[in-house]
N, C-alpha and C. Protein backbone atom coordinates (compact mmCIF):
# COMPACT_ATOMS: atom_id res chain seq x y z
N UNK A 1 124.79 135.12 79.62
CA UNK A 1 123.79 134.57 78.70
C UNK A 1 123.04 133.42 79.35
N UNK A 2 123.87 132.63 80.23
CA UNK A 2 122.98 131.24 80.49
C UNK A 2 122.33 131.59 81.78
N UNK A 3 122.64 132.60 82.37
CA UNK A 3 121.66 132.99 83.87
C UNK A 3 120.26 133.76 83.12
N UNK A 4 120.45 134.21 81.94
CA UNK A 4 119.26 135.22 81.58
C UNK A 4 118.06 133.64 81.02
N UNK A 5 118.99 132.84 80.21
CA UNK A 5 118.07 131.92 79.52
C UNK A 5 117.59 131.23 80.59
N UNK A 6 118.23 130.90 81.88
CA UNK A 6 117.26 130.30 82.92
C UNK A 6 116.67 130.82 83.45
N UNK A 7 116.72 132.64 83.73
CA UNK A 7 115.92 133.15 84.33
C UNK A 7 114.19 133.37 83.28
N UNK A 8 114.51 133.04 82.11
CA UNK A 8 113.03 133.05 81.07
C UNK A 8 113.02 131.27 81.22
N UNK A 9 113.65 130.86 81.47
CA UNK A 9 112.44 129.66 81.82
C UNK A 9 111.67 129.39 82.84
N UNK A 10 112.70 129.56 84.12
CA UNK A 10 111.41 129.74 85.15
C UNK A 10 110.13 130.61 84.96
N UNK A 11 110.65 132.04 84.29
CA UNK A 11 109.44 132.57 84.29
C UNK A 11 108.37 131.80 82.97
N UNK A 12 108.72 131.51 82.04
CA UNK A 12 107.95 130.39 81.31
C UNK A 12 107.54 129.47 82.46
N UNK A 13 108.36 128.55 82.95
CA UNK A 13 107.68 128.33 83.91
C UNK A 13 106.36 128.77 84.47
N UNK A 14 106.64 130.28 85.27
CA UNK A 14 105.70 130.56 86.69
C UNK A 14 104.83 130.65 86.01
N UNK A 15 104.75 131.36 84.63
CA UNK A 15 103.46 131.69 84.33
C UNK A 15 102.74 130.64 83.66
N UNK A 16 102.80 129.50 83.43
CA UNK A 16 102.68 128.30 82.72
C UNK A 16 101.69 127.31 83.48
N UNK A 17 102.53 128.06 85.03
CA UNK A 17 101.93 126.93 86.43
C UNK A 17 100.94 127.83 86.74
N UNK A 18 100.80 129.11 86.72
CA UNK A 18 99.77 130.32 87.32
C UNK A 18 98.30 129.97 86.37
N UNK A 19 99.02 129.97 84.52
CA UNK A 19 97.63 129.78 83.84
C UNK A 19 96.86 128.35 84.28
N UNK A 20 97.71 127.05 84.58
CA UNK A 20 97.40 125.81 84.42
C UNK A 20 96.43 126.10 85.97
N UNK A 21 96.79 126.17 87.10
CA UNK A 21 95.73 126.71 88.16
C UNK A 21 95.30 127.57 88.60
N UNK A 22 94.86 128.91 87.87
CA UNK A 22 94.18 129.52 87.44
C UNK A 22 92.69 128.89 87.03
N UNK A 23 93.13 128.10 85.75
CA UNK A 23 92.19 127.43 84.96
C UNK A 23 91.58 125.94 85.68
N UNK A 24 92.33 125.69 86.51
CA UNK A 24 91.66 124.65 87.24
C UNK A 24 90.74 124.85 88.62
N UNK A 25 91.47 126.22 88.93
CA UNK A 25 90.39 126.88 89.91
C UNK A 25 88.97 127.39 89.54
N UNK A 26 89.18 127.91 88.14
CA UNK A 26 87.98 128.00 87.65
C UNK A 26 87.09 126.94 86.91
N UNK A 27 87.50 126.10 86.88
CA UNK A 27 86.70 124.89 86.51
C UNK A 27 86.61 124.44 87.74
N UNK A 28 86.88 124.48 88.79
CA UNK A 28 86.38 123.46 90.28
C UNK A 28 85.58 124.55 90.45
N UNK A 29 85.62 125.66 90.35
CA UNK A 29 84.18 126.53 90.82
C UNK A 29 83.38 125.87 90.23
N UNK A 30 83.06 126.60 88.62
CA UNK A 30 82.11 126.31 88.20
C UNK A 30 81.59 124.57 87.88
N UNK A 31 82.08 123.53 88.34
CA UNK A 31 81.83 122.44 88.35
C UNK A 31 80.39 122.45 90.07
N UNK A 32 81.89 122.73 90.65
CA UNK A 32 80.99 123.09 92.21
C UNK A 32 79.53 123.75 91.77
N UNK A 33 79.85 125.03 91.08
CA UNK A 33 78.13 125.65 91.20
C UNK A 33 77.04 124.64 90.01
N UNK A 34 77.46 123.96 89.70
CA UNK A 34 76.68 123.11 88.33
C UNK A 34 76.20 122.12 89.28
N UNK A 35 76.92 121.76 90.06
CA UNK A 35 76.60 120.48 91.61
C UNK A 35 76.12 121.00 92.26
N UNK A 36 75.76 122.38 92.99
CA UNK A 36 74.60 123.11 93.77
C UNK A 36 73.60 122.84 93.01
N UNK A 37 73.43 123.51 91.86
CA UNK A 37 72.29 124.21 91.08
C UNK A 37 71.74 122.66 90.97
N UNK A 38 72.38 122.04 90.51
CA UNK A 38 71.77 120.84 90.22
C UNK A 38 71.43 119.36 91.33
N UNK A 39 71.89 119.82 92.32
CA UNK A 39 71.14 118.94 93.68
C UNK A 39 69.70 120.36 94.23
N UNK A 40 69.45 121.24 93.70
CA UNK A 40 68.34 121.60 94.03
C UNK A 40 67.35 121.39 93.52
């Protein structure tokens, strides 16, 4: 029982850390292309 409940937290975990930079990769893009578009 207690190897399964740690094995769902890491994966709570991984996927927790995947959405959080995921979502920060896509906000440094589109920050980046808002800072092109807008120094032209």
């Amino acid at each position: 029982m207690s190897s399964l409940s740690h094995r769902h937290l890491i994966y709570s975990y991984t996927v927790t850390w995947v959405i959080h930079l995921a979502y920060l990769a896509y906000v440094g893009l589109k920050w980046k292309a808002s800072k092109k578009s807008a120094d032209q």
